[in-house]
PDB file of N, CA and C in Angstrom:
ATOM      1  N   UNK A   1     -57.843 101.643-207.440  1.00  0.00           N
ATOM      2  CA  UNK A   1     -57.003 100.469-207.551  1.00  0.00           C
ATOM      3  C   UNK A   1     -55.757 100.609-206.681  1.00  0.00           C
ATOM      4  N   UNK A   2     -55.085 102.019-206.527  1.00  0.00           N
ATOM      5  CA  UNK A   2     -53.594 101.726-205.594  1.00  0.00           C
ATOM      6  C   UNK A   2     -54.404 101.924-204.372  1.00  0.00           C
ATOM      7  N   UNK A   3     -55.160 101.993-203.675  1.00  0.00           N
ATOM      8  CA  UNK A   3     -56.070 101.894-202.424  1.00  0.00           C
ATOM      9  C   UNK A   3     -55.975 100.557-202.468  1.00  0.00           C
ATOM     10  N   UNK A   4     -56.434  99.999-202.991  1.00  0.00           N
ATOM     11  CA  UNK A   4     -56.639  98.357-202.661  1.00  0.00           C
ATOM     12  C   UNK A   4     -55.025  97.996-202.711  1.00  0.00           C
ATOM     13  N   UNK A   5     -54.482  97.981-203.778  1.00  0.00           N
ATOM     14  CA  UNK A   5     -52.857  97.547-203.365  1.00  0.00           C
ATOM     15  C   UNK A   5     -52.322  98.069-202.093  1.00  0.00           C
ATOM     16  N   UNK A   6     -52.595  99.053-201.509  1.00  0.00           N
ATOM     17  CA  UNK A   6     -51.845  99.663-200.521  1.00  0.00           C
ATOM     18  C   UNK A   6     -52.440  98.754-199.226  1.00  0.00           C
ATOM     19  N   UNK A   7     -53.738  98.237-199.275  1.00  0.00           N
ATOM     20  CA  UNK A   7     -54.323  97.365-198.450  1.00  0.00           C
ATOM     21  C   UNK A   7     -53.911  96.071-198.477  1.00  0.00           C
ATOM     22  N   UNK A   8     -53.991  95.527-199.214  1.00  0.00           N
ATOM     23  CA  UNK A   8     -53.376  94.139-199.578  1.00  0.00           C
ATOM     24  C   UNK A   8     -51.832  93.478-199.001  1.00  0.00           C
ATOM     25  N   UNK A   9     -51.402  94.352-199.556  1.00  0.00           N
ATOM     26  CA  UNK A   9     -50.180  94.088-199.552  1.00  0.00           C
ATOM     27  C   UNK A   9     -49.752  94.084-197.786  1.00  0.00           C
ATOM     28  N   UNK A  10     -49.603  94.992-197.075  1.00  0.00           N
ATOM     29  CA  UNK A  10     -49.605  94.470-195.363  1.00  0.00           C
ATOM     30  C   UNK A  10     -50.444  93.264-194.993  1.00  0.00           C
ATOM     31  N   UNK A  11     -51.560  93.050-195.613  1.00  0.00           N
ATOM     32  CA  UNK A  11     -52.559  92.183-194.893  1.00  0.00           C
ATOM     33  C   UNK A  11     -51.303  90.637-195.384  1.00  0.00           C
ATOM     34  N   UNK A  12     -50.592  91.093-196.525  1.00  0.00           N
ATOM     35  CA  UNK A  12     -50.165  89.823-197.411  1.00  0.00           C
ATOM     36  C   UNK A  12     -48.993  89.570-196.503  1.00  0.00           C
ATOM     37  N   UNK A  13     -47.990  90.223-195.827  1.00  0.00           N
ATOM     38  CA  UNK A  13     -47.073  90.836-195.059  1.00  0.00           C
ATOM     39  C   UNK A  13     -47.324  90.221-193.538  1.00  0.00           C
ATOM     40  N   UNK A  14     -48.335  90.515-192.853  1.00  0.00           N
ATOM     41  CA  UNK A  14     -48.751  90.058-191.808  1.00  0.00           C
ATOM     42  C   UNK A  14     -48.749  88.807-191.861  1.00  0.00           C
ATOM     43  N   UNK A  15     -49.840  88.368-192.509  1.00  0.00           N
ATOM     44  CA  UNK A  15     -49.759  86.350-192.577  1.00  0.00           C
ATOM     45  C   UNK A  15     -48.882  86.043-193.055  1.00  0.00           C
ATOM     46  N   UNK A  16     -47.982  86.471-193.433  1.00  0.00           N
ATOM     47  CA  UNK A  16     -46.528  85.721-193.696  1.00  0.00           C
ATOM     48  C   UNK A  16     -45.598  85.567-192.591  1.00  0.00           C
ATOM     49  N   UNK A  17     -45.898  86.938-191.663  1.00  0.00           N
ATOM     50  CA  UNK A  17     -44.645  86.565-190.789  1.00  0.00           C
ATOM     51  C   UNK A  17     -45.730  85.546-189.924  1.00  0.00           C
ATOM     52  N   UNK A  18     -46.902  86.026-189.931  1.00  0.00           N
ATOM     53  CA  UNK A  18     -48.157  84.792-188.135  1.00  0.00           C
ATOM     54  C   UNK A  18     -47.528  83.595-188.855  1.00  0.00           C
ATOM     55  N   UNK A  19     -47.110  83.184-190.026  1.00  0.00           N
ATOM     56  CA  UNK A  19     -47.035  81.994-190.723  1.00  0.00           C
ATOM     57  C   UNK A  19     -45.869  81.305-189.899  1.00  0.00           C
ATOM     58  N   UNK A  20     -44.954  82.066-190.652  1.00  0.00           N
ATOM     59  CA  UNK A  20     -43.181  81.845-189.964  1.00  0.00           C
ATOM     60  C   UNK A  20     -43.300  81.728-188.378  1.00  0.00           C
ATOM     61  N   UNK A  21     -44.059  82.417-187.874  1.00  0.00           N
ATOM     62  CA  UNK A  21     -43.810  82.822-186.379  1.00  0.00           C
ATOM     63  C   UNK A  21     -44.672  81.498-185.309  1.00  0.00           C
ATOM     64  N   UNK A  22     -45.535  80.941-186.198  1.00  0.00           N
ATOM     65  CA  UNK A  22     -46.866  79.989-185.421  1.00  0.00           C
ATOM     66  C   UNK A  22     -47.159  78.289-185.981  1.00  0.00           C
ATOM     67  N   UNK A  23     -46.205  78.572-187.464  1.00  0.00           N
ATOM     68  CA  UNK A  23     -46.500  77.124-188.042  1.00  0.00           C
ATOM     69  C   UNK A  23     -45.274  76.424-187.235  1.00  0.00           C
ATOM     70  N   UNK A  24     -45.667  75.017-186.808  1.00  0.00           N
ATOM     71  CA  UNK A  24     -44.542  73.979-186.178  1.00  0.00           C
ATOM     72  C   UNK A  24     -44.346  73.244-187.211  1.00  0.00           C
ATOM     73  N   UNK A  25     -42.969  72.933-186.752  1.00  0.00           N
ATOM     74  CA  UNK A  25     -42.078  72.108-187.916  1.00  0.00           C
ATOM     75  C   UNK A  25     -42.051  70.987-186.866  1.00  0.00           C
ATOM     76  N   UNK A  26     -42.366  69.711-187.618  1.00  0.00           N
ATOM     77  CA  UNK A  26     -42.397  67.914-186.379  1.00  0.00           C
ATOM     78  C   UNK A  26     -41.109  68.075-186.441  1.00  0.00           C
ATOM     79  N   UNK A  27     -40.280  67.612-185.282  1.00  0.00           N
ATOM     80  CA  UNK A  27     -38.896  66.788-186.063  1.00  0.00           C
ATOM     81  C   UNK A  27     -39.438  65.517-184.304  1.00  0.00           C
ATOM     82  N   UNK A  28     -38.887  64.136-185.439  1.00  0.00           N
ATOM     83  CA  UNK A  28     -38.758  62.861-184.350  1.00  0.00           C
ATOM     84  C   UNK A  28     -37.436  62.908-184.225  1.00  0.00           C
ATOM     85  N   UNK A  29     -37.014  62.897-182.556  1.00  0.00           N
ATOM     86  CA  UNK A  29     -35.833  62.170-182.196  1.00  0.00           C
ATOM     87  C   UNK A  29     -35.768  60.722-181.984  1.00  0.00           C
ATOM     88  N   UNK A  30     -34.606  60.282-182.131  1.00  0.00           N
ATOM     89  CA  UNK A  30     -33.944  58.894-182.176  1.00  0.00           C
ATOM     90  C   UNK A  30     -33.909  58.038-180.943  1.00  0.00           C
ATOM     91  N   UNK A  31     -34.237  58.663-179.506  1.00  0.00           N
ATOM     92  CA  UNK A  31     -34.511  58.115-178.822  1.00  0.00           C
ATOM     93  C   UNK A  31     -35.370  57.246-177.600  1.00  0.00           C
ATOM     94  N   UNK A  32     -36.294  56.468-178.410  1.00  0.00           N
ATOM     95  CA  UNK A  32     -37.281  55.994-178.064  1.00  0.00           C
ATOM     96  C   UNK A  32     -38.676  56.947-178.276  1.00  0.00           C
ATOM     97  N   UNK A  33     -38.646  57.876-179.421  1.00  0.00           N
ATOM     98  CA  UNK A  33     -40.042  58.009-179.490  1.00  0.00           C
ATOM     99  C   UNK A  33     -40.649  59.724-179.311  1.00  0.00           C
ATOM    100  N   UNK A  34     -39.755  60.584-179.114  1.00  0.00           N
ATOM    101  CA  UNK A  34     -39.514  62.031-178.065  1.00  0.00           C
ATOM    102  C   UNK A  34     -40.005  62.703-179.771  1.00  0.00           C
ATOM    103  N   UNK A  35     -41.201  63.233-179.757  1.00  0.00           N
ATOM    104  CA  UNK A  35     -41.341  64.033-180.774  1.00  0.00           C
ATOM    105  C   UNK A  35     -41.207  65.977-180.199  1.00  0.00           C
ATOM    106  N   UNK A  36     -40.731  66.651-181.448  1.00  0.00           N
ATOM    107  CA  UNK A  36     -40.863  67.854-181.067  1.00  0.00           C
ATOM    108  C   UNK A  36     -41.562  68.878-182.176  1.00  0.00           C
ATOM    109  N   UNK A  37     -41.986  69.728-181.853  1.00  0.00           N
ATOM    110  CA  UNK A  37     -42.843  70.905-182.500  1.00  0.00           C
ATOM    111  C   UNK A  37     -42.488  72.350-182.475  1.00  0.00           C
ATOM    112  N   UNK A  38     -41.663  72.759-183.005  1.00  0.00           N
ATOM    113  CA  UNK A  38     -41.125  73.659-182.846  1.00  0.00           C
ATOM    114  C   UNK A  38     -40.821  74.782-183.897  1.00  0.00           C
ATOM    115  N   UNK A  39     -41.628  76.258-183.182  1.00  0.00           N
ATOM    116  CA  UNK A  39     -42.099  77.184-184.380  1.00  0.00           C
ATOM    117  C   UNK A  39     -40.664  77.915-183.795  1.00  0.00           C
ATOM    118  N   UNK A  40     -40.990  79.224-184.238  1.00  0.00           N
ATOM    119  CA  UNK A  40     -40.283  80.487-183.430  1.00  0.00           C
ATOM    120  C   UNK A  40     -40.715  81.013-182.205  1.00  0.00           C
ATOM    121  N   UNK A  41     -42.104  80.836-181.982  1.00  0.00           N
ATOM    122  CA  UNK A  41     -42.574  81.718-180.732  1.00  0.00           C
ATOM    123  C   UNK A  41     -43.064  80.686-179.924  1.00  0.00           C
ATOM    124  N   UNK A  42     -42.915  79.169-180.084  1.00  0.00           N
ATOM    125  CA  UNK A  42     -42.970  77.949-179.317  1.00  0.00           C
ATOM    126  C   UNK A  42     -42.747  76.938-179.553  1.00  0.00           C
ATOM    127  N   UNK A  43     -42.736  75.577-178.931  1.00  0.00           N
ATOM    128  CA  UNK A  43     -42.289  74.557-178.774  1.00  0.00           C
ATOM    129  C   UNK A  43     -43.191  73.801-177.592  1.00  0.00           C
ATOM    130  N   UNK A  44     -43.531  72.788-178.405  1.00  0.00           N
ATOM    131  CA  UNK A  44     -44.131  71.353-177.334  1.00  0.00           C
ATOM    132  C   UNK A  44     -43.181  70.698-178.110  1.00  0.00           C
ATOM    133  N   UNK A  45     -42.930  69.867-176.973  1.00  0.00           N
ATOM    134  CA  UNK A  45     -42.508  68.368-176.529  1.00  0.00           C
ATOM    135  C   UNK A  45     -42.866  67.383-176.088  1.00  0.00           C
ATOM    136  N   UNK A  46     -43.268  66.140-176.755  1.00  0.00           N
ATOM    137  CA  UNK A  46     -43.360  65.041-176.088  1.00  0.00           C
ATOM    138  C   UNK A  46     -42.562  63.777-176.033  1.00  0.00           C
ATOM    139  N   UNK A  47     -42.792  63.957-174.614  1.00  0.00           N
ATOM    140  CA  UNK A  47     -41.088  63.368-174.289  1.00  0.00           C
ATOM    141  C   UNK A  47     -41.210  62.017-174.206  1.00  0.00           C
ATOM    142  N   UNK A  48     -40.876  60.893-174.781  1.00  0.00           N
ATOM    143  CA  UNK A  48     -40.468  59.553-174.282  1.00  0.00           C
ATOM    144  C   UNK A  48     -39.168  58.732-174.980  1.00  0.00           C
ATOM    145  N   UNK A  49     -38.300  58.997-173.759  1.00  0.00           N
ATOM    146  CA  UNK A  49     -36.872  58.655-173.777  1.00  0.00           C
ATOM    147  C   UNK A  49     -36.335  57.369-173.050  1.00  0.00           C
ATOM    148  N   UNK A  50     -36.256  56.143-173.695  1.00  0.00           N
ATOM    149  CA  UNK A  50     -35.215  55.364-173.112  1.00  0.00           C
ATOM    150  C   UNK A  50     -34.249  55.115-172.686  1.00  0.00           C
ATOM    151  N   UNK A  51     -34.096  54.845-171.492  1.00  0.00           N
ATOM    152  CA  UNK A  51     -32.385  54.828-170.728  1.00  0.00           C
ATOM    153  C   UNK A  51     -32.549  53.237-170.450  1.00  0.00           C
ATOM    154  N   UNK A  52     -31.121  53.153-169.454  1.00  0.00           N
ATOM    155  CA  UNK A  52     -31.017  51.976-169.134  1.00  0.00           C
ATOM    156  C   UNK A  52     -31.600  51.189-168.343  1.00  0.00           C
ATOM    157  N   UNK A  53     -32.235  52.171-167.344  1.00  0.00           N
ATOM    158  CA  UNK A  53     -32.828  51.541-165.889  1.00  0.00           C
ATOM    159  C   UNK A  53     -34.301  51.962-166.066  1.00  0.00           C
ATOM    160  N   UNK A  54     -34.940  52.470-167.184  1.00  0.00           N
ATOM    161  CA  UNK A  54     -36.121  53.148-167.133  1.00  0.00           C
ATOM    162  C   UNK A  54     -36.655  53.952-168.376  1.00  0.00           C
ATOM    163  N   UNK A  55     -37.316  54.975-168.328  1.00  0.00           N
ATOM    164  CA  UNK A  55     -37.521  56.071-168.991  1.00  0.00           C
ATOM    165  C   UNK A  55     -38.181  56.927-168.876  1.00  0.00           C
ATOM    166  N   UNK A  56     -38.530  58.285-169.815  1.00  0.00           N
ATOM    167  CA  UNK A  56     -39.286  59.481-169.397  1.00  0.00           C
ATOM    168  C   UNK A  56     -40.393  59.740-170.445  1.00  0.00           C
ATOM    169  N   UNK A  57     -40.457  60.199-169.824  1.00  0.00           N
ATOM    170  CA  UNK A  57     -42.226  60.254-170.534  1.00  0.00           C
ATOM    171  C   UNK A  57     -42.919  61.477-169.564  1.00  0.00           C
ATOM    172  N   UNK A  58     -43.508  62.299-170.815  1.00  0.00           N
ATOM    173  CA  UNK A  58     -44.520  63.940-170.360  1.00  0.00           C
ATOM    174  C   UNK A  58     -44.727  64.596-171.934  1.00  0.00           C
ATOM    175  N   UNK A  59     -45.205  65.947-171.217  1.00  0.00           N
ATOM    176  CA  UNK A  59     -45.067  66.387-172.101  1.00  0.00           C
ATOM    177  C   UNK A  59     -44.281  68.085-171.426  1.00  0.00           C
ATOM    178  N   UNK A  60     -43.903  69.098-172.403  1.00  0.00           N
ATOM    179  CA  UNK A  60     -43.212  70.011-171.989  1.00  0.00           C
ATOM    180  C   UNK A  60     -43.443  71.355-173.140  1.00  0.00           C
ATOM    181  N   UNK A  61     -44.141  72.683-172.674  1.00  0.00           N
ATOM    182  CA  UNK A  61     -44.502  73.491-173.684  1.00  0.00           C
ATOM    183  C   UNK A  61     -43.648  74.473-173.047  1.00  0.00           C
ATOM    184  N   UNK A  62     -42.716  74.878-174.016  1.00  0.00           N
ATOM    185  CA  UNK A  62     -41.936  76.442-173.847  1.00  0.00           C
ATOM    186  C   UNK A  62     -42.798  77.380-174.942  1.00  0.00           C
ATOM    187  N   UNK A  63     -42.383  79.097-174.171  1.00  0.00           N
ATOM    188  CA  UNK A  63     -43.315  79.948-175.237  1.00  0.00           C
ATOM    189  C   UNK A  63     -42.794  80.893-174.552  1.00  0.00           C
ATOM    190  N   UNK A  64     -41.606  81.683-175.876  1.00  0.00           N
ATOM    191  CA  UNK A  64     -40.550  82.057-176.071  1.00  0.00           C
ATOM    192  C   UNK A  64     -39.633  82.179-175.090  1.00  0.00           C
ATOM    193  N   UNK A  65     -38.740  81.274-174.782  1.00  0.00           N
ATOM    194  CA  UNK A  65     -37.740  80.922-173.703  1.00  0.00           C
ATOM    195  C   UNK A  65     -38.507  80.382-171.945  1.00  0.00           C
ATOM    196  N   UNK A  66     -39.571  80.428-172.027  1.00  0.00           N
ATOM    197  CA  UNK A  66     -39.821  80.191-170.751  1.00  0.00           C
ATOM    198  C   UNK A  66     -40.598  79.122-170.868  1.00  0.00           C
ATOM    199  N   UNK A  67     -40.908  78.091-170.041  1.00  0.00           N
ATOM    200  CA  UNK A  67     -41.252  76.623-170.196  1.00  0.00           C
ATOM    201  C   UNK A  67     -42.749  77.338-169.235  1.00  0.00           C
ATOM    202  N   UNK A  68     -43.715  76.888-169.775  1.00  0.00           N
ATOM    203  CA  UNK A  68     -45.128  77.554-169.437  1.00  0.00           C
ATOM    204  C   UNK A  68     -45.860  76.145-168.757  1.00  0.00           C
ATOM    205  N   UNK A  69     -45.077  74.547-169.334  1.00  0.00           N
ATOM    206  CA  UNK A  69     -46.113  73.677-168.874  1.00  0.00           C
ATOM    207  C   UNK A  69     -44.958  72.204-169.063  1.00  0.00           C
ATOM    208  N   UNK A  70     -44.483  71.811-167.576  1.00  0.00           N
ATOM    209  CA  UNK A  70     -43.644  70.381-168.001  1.00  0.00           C
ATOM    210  C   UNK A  70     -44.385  69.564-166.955  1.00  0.00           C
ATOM    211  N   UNK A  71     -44.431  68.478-167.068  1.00  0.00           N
ATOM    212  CA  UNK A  71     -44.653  67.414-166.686  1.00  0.00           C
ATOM    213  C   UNK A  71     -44.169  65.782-166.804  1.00  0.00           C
ATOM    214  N   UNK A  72     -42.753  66.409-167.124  1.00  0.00           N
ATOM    215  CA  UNK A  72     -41.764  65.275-167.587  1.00  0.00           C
ATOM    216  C   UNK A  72     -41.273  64.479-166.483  1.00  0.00           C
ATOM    217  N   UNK A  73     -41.407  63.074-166.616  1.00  0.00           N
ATOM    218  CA  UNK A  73     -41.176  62.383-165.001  1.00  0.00           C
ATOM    219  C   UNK A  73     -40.009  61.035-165.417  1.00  0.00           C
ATOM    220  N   UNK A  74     -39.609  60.600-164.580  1.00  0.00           N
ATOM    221  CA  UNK A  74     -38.550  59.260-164.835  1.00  0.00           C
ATOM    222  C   UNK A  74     -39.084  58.495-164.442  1.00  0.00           C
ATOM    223  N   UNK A  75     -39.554  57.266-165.084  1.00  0.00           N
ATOM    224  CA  UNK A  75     -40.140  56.527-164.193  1.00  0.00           C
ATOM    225  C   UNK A  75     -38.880  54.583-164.759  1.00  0.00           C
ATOM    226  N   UNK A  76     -39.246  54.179-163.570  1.00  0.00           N
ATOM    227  CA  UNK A  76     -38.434  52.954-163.586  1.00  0.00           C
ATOM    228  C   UNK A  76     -39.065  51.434-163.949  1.00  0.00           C
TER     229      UNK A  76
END
């Protein structure tokens, strides 16, 4: 029986932090539509932002501080 607890318990340990570290939290911004996804060890973005003369629209994946994939454009 403490064999199996001694097993368990890391395995229980591990998926807690992959949890914290990989689950995205949505949050919508307020400006025209720009949702974001954002764990600890990444972040997508999809971007669509209204301005005055136009707007933006892509999408944009960082993974951990370095932006791996944007394609965010202004268009008029």
């Amino acid at each position: 029986m403490k064999k199996a607890k001694k097993i368990i318990i890391p395995i229980i340990v591990i998926f807690a932090c992959l949890a914290v570290f990989l689950i995205p939290i949505p949050r919508k911004l307020k400006d025209g539509g720009t949702v974001e996804y954002n764990a600890v060890a990444y972040s997508v973005k999809n971007v669509n932002s209204l301005y005055d003369k136009g707007y933006m629209t892509g999408t944009r994946v960082r993974i951990l501080f370095w932006t791996v994939y944007d394609d965010v454009e202004y268009r008029e």
